[in-house]
PDB file of N, CA and C in Angstrom:
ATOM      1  N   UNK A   1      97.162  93.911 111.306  1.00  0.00           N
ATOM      2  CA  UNK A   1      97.577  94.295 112.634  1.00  0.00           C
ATOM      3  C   UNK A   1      96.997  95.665 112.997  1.00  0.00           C
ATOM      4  N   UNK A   2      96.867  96.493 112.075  1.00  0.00           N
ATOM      5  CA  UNK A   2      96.442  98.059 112.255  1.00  0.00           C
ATOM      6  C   UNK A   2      95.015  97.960 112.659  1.00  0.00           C
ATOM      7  N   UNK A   3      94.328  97.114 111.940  1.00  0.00           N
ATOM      8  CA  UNK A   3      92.694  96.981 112.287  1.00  0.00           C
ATOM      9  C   UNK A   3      92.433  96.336 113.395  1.00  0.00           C
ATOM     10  N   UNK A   4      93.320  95.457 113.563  1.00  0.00           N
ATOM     11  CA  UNK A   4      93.162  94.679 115.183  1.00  0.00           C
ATOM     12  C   UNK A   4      92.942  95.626 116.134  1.00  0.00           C
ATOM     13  N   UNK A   5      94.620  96.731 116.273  1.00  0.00           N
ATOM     14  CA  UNK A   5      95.048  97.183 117.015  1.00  0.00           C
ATOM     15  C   UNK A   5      93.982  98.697 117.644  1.00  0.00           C
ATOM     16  N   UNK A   6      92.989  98.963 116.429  1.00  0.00           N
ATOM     17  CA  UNK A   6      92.318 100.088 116.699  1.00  0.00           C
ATOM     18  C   UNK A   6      91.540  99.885 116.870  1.00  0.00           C
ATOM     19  N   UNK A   7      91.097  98.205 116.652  1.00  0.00           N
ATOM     20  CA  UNK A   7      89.382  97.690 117.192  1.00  0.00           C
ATOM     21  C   UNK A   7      89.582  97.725 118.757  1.00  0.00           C
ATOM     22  N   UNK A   8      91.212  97.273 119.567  1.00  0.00           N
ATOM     23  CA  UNK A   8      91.336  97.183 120.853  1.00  0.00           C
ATOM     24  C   UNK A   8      91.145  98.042 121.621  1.00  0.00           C
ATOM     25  N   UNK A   9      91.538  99.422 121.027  1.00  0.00           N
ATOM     26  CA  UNK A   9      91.982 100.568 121.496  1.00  0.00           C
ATOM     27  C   UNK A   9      90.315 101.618 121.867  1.00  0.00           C
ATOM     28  N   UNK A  10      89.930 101.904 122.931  1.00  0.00           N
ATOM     29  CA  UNK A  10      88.951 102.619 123.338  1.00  0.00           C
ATOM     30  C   UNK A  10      88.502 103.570 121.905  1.00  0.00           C
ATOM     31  N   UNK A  11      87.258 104.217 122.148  1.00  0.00           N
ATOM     32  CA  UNK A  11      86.469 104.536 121.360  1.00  0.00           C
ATOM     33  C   UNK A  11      86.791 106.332 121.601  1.00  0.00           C
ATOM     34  N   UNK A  12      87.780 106.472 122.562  1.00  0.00           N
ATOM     35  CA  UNK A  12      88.400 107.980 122.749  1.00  0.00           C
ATOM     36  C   UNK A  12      89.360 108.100 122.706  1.00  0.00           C
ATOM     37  N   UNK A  13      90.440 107.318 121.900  1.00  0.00           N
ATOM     38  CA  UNK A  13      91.374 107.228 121.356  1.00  0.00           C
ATOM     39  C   UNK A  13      91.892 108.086 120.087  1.00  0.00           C
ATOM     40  N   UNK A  14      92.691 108.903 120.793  1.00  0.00           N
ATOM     41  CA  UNK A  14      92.856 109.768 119.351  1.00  0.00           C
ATOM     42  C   UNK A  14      93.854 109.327 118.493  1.00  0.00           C
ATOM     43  N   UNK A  15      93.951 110.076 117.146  1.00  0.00           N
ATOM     44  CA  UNK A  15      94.525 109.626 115.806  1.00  0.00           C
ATOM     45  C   UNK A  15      95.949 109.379 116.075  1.00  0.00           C
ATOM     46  N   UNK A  16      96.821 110.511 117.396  1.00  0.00           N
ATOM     47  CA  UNK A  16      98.090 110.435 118.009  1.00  0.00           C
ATOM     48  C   UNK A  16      98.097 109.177 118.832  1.00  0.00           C
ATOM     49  N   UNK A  17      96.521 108.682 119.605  1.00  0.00           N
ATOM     50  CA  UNK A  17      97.421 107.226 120.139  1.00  0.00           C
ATOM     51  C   UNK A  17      97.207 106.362 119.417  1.00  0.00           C
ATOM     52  N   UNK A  18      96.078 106.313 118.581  1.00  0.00           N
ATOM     53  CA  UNK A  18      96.417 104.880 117.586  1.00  0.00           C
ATOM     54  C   UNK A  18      97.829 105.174 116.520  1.00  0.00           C
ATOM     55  N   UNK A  19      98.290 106.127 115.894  1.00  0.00           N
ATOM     56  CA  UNK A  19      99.451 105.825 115.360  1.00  0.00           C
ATOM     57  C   UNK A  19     100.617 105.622 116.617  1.00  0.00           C
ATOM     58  N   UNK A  20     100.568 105.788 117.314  1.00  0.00           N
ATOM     59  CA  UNK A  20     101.605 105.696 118.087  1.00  0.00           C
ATOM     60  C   UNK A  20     101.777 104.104 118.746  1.00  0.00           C
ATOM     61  N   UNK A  21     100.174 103.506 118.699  1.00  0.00           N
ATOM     62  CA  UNK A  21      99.903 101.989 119.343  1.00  0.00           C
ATOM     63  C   UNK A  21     100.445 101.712 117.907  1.00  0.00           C
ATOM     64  N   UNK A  22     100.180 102.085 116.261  1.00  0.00           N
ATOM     65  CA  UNK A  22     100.169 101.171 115.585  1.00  0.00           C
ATOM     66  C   UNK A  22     101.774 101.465 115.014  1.00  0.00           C
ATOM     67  N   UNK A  23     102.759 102.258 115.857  1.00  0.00           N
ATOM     68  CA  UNK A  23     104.060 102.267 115.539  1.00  0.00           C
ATOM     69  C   UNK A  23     104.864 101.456 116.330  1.00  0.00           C
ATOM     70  N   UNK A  24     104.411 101.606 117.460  1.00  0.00           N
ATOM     71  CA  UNK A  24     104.935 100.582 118.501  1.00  0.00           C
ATOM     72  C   UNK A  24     104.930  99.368 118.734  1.00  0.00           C
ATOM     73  N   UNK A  25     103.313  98.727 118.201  1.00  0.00           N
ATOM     74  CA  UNK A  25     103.353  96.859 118.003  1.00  0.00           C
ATOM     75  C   UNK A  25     104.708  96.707 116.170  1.00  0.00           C
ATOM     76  N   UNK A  26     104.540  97.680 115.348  1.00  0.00           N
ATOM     77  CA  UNK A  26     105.007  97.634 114.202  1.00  0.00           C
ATOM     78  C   UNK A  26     106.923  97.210 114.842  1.00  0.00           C
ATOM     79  N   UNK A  27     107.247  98.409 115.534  1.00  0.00           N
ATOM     80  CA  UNK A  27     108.514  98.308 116.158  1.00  0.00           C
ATOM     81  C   UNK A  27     108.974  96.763 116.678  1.00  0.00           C
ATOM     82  N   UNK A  28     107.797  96.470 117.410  1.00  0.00           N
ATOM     83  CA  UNK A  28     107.909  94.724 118.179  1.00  0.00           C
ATOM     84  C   UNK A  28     108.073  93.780 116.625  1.00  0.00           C
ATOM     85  N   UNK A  29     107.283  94.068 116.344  1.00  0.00           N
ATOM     86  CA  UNK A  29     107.169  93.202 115.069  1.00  0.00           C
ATOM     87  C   UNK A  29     108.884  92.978 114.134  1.00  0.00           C
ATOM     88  N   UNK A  30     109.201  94.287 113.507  1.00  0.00           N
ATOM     89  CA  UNK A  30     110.644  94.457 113.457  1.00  0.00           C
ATOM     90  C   UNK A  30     111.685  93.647 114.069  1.00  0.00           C
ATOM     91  N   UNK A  31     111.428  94.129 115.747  1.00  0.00           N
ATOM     92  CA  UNK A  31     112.424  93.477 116.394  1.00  0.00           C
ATOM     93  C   UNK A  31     112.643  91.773 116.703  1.00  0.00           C
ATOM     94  N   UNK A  32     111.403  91.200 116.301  1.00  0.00           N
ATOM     95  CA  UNK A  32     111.024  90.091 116.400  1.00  0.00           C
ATOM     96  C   UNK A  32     111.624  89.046 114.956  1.00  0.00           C
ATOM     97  N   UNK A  33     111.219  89.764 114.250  1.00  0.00           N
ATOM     98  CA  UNK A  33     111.955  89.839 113.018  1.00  0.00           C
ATOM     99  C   UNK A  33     113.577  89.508 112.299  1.00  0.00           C
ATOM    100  N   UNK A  34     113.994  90.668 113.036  1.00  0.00           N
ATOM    101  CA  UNK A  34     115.670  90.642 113.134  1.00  0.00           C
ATOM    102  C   UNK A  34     116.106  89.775 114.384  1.00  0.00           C
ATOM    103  N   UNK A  35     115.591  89.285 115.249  1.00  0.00           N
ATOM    104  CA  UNK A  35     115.932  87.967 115.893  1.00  0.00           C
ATOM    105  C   UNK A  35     115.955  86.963 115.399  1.00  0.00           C
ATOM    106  N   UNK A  36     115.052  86.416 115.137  1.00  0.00           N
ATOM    107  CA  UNK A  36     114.929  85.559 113.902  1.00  0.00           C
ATOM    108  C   UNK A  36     115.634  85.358 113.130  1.00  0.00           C
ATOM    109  N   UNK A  37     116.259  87.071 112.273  1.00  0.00           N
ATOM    110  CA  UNK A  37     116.861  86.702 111.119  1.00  0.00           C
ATOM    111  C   UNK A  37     118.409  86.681 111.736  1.00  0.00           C
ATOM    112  N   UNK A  38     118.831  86.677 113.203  1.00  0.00           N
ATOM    113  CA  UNK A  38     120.203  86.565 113.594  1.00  0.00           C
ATOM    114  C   UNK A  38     120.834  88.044 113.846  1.00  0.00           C
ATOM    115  N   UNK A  39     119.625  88.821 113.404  1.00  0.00           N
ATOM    116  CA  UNK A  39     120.504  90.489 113.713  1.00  0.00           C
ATOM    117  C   UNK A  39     120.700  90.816 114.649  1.00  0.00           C
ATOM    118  N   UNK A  40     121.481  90.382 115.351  1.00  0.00           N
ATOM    119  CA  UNK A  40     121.520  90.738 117.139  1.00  0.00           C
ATOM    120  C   UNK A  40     122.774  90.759 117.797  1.00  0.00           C
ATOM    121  N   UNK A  41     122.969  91.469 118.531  1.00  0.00           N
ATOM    122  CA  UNK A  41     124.422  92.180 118.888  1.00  0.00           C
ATOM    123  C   UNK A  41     124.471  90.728 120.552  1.00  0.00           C
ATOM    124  N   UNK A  42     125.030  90.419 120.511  1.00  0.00           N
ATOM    125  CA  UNK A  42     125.683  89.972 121.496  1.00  0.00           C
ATOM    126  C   UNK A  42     125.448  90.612 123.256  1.00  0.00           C
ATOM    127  N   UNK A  43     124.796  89.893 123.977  1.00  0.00           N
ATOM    128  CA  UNK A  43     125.322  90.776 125.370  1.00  0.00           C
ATOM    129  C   UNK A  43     126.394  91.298 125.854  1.00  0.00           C
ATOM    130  N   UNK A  44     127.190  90.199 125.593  1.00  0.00           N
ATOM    131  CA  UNK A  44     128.432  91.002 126.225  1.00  0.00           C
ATOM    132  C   UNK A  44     129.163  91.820 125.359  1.00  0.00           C
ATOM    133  N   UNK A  45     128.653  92.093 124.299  1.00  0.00           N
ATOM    134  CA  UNK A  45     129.291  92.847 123.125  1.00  0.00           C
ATOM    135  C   UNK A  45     128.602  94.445 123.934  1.00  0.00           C
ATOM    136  N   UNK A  46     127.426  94.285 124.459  1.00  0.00           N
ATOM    137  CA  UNK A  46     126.657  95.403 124.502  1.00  0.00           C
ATOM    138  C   UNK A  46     127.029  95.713 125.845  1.00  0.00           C
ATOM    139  N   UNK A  47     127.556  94.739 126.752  1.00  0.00           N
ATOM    140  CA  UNK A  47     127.744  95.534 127.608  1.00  0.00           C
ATOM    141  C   UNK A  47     129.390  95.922 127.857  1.00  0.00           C
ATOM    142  N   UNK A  48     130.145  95.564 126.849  1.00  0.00           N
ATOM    143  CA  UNK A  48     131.519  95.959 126.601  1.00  0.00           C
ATOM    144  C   UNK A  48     131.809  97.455 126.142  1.00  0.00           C
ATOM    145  N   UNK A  49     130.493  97.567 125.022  1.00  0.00           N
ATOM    146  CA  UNK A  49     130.519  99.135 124.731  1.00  0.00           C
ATOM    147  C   UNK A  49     129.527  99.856 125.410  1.00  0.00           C
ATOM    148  N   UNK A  50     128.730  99.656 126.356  1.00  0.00           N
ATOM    149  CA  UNK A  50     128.870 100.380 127.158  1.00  0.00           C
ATOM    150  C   UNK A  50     129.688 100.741 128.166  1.00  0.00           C
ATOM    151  N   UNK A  51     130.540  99.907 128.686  1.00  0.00           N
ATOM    152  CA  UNK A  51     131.097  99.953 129.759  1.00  0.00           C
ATOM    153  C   UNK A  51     132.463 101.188 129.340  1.00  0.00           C
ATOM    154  N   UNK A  52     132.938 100.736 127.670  1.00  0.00           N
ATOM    155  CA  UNK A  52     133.399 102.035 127.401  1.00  0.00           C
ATOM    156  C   UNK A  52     133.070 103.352 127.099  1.00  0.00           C
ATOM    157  N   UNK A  53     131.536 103.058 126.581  1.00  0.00           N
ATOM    158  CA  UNK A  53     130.598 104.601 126.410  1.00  0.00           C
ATOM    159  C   UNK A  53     130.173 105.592 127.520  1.00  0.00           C
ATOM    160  N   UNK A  54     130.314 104.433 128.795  1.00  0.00           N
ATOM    161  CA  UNK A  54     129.928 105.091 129.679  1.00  0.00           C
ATOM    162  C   UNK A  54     131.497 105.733 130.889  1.00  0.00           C
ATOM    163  N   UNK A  55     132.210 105.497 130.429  1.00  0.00           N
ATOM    164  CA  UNK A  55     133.997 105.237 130.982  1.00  0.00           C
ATOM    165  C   UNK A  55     134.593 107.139 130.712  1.00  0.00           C
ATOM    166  N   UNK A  56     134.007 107.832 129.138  1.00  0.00           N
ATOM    167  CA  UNK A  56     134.128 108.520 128.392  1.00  0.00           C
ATOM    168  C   UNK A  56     134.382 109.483 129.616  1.00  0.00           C
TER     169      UNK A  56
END
């Protein structure tokens, strides 16, 4: 994914945006991941605690 991601990425791309492109597809990847594996909070769970986080 890292070699993909820096072959895509312009040829004036500095070392701060390719780690930052290659932290951010990494992040998707993760999150894609823990869906899959069922790790996932509920909507209305999320918007229950917000509704009290934001109530404060």
């Amino acid at each position: 994914m890292a070699i993909k991601t820096i072959q895509e990425l312009p040829d004036s791309a500095t070392w701060e945006e390719i780690e930052e492109r290659v932290r951010f597809l990494a992040g998707i990847e993760k999150g894609l991941a823990d869906i899959k594996a069922g790790k996932v909070v509920p909507h209305a769970e999320v918007k229950e605690s917000l509704k009290r986080w934001l109530t404060r």
